[in-house]
Each structure stands twice: as C-alpha cells, then as structure tokens.
Protein backbone atom coordinates (compact mmCIF):
# COMPACT_ATOMS: atom_id res chain seq x y z
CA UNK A 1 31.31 -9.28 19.72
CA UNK A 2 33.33 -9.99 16.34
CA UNK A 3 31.78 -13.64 15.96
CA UNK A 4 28.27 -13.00 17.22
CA UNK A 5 28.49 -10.33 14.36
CA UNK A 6 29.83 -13.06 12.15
CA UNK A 7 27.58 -15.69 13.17
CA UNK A 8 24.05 -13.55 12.50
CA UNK A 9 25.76 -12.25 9.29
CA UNK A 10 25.97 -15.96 8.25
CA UNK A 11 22.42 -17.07 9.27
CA UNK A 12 20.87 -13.66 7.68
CA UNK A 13 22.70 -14.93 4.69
CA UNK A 14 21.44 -18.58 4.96
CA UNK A 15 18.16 -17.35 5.59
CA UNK A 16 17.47 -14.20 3.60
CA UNK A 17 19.05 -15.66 0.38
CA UNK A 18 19.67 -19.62 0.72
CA UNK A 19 16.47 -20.75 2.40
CA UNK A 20 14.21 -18.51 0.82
CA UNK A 21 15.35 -18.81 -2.34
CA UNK A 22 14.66 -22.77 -1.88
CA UNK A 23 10.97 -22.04 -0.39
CA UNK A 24 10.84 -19.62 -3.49
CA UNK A 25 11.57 -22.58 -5.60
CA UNK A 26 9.93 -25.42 -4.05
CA UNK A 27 6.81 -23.18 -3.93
CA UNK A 28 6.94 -22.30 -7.08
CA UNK A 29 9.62 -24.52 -9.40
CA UNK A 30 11.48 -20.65 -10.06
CA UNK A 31 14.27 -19.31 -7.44
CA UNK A 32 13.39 -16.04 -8.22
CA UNK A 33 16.65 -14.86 -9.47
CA UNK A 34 16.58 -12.21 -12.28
CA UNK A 35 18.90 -10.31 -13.92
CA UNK A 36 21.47 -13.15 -14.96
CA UNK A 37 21.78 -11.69 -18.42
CA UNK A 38 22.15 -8.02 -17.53
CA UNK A 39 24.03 -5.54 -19.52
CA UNK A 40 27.50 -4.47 -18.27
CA UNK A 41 27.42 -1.17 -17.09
CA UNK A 42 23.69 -1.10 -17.11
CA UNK A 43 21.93 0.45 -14.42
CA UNK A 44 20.97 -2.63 -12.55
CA UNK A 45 24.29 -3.98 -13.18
CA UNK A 46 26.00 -1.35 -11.40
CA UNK A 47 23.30 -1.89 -8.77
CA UNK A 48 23.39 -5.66 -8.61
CA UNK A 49 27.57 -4.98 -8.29
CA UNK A 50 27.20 -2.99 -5.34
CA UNK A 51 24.60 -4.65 -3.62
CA UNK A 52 27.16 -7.46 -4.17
CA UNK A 53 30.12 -5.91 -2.74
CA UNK A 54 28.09 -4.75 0.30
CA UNK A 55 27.10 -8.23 1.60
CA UNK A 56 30.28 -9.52 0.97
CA UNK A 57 32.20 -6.53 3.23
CA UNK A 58 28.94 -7.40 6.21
CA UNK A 59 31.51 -10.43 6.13
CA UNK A 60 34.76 -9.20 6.08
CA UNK A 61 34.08 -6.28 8.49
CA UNK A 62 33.72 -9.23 11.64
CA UNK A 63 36.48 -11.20 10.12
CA UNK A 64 38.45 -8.29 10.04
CA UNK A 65 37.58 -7.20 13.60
CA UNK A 66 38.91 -11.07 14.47
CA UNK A 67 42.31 -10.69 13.04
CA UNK A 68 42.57 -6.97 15.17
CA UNK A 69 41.28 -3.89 12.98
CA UNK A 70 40.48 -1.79 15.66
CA UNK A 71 36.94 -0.19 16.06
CA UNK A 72 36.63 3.41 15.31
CA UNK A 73 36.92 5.36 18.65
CA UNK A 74 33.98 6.95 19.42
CA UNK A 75 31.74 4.24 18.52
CA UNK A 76 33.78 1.33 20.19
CA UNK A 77 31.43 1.27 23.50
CA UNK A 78 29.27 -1.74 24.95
CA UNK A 79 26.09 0.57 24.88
CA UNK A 80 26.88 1.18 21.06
CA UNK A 81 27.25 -2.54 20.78
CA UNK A 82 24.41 -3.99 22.85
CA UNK A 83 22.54 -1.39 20.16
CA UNK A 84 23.93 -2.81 17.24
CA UNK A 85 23.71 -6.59 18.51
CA UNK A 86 19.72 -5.14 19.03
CA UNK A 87 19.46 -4.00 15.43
CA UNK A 88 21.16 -6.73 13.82
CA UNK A 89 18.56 -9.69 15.03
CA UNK A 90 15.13 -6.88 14.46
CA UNK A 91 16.40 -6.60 11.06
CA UNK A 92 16.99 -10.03 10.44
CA UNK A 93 13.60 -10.94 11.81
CA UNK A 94 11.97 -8.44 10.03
CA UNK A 95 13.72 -9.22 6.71
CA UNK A 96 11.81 -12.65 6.78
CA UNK A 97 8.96 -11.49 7.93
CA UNK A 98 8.46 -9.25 4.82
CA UNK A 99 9.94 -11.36 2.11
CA UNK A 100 6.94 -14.03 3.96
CA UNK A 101 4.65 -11.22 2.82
CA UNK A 102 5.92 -11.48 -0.90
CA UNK A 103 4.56 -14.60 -1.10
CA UNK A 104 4.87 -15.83 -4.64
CA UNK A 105 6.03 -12.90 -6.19
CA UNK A 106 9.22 -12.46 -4.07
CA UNK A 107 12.26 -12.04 -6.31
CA UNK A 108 15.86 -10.90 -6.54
CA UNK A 109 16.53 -8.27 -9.34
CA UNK A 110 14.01 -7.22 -12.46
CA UNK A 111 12.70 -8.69 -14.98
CA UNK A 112 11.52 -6.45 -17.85
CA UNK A 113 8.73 -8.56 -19.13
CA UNK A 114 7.79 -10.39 -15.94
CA UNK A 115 4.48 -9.18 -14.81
CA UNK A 116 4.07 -10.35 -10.69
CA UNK A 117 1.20 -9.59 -8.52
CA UNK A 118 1.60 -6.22 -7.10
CA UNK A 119 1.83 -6.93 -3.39
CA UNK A 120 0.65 -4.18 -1.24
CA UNK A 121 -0.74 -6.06 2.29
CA UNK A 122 1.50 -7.34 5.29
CA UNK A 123 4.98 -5.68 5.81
CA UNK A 124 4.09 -3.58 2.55
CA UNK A 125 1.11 -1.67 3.91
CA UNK A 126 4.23 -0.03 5.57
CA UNK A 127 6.35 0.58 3.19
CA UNK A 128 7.37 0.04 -0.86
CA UNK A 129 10.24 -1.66 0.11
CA UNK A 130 10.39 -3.95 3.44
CA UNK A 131 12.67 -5.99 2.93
CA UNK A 132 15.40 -3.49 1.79
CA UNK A 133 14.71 -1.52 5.17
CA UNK A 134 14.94 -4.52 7.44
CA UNK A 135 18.33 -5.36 5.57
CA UNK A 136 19.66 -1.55 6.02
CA UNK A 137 18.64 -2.32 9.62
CA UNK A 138 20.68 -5.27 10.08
CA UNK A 139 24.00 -3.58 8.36
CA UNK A 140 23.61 -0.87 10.81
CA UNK A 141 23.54 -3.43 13.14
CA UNK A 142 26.67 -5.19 12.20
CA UNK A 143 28.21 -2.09 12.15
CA UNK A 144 26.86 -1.16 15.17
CA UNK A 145 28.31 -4.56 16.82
CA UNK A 146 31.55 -4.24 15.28
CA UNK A 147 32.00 -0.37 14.72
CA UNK A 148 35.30 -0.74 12.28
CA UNK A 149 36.17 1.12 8.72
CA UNK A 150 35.25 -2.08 6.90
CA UNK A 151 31.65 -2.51 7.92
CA UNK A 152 31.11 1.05 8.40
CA UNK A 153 32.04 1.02 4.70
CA UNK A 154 29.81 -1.88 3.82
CA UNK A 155 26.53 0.26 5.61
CA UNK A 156 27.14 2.87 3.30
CA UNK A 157 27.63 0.92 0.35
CA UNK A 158 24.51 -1.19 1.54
CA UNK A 159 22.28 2.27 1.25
CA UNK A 160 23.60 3.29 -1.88
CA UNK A 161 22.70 -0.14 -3.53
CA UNK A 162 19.58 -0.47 -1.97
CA UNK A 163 18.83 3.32 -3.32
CA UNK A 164 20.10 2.91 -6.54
CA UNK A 165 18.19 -0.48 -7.17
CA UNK A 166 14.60 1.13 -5.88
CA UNK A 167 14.62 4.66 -7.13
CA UNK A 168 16.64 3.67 -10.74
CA UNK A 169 15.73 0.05 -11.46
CA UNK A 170 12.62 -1.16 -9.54
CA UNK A 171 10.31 1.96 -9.23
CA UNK A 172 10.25 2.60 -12.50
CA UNK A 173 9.70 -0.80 -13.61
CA UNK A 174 6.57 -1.01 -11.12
CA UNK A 175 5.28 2.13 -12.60
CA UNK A 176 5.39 0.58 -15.95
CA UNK A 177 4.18 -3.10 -14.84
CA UNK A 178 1.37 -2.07 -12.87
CA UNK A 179 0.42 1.90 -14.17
CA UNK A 180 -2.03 3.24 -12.26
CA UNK A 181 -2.55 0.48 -9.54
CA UNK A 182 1.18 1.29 -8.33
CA UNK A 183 0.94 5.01 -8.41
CA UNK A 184 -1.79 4.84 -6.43
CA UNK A 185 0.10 2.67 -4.10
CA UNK A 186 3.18 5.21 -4.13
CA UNK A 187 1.31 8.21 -3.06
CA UNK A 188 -0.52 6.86 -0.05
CA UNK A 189 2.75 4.09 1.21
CA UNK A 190 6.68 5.39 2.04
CA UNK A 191 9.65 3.91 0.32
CA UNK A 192 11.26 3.18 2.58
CA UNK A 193 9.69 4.18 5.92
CA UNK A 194 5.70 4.70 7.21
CA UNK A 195 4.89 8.23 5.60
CA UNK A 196 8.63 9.10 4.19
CA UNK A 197 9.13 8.87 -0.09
CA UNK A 198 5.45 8.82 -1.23
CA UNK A 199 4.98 9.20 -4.86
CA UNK A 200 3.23 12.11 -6.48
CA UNK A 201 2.63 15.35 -8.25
C-alpha cells in the first residue's frame, strides 16, 4: 500500500502543481505563483512554510512506510486502507476539477495589489475554498493508506496551513479586493464545506 500511496502522491504533485501551473502559464503567459518576495516571518510566510513542509512529509510518510516505520495500531487495517486508497484518488480528482473552475484566475499565494475575477460558479458554488478541501481530502487519504506518525503528522500540518492561509492571508485579502461582492459571497457559500464557515454579522 506504501507505493500506491507514493505513486498518487507523485501524480497529485505533477498534476495539482506541475501541469497546472504550465496550463496556468500557457493560458495565460503567468504561472500564477505569488508570494516570491514575502516577508520573513510574515503571516503568509509562516503559511507558505507550512504548507511547504506538509507536502513534502505526504512524501516521506510512504517512503518511510517502505523502509519499515510501522503503522499506528489501531488504524493499520485493510478496511482503513481501502478507505484511505478511496479518499486519496476523490481528492485528487476533485482538486483538478476545482482549480479547472478557477479558470484564469487560479493562483498559488497572494498578491496584495493583484485584482482577479472573483470566481464564485463550478466547484465554488460549494464552497470558498475547493481546492484546499479536495487537497485535505487526499492527505487524509494518504494517511489513511499508510496510517504511520509521519503522514499522520503531515494531515495535521496540511489543516493548519490550509487554515492559516484562508482565514489569515486570503479571506481578508478577498474582503478587501472585492468588498461587498465577496461578503456577499461569504454569507450565503461555506469555507470549507456546503453550509459550514459562512461569513457574517
């Protein structure tokens, strides 16, 4: 189970970052990367840091598992496995599927001054924030597949990144892009889940 976790870890990451990133930029001459000149310590910094150290562990915690860290007891069981293998292809489906729904204005990190269309149709008539669901989903897959301390530390990490970056870096920025347009959008839309984390007084 250790290399199928592996091997969709490595295509999520081929496919989430290095082929959309080219579509991003063949699309539109721009990658979509922001945030190269961020301040140390900053808050997106600190996010951008974890965010990085999370995908990183989703690929130690099978390589790991291959050279014999033992899964944690009372998750090592095929049902919790078969689960996780589940999990781990829905999210990476679904993790294209909504960064498709981005079209144009799909990027990595914030820009202050960078004004995007505010996309609110497809995947985000869901929720705020698709893509960093589907990508939760997938961790908890890989953990799921390959239940060991490594990527059950990487699944937490994942969820604090992906909270910090929304709630500290990219909500607020919305709000002050787009006003009233995303407030209105945040009261009636989840953050992360149909219903769950609307905005409002």
């Amino acid at each position: 189970m250790a290399i199928g976790a592996l091997v969709i870890y490595l295509v999520f990451a081929a496919l989430a970052f290095g082929l959309r990133t080219w579509v991003q930029w063949r699309r539109t001459g721009d990658t979509g990367f922001r945030g190269g000149d961020l301040a140390k310590g900053s808050t997106q910094w600190w996010a951008r840091v974890l965010f990085t150290a999370a995908l990183l562990i989703g690929a130690a915690g099978p390589i790991a598992a291959l050279a014999g860290l033992p899964a944690v007891g009372f998750l090592d069981h095929p049902a919790v496995q078969a689960a996780g293998a589940v999990l781990a292809v829905a999210g990476l489906a679904g993790t294209l599927a909504a960064q498709a729904s981005m079209g144009s204005s799909w990027r990595i990190g914030v820009q202050e001054e960078e004004r995007t269309e505010l996309v609110t149709a497809g995947a985000f008539a869901l929720a705020r924030n698709p893509i960093f669901t589907t990508m939760a989903v997938t961790a908890a897959g890989l953990a799921g597949m390959v239940p060991n301390a490594v990527t059950l530390f990487g699944l937490a990490l994942t969820i604090v990144a992906v909270q910090m970056q929304v709630r500290a870096v990219e909500e607020p920025y919305l709000l002050r892009a787009h006003g009233d347009a995303y407030a209105a959008y945040a009261a009636r839309v989840g953050r992360f889940l149909p219903g769950i984390g609307r905005l409002g007084p």
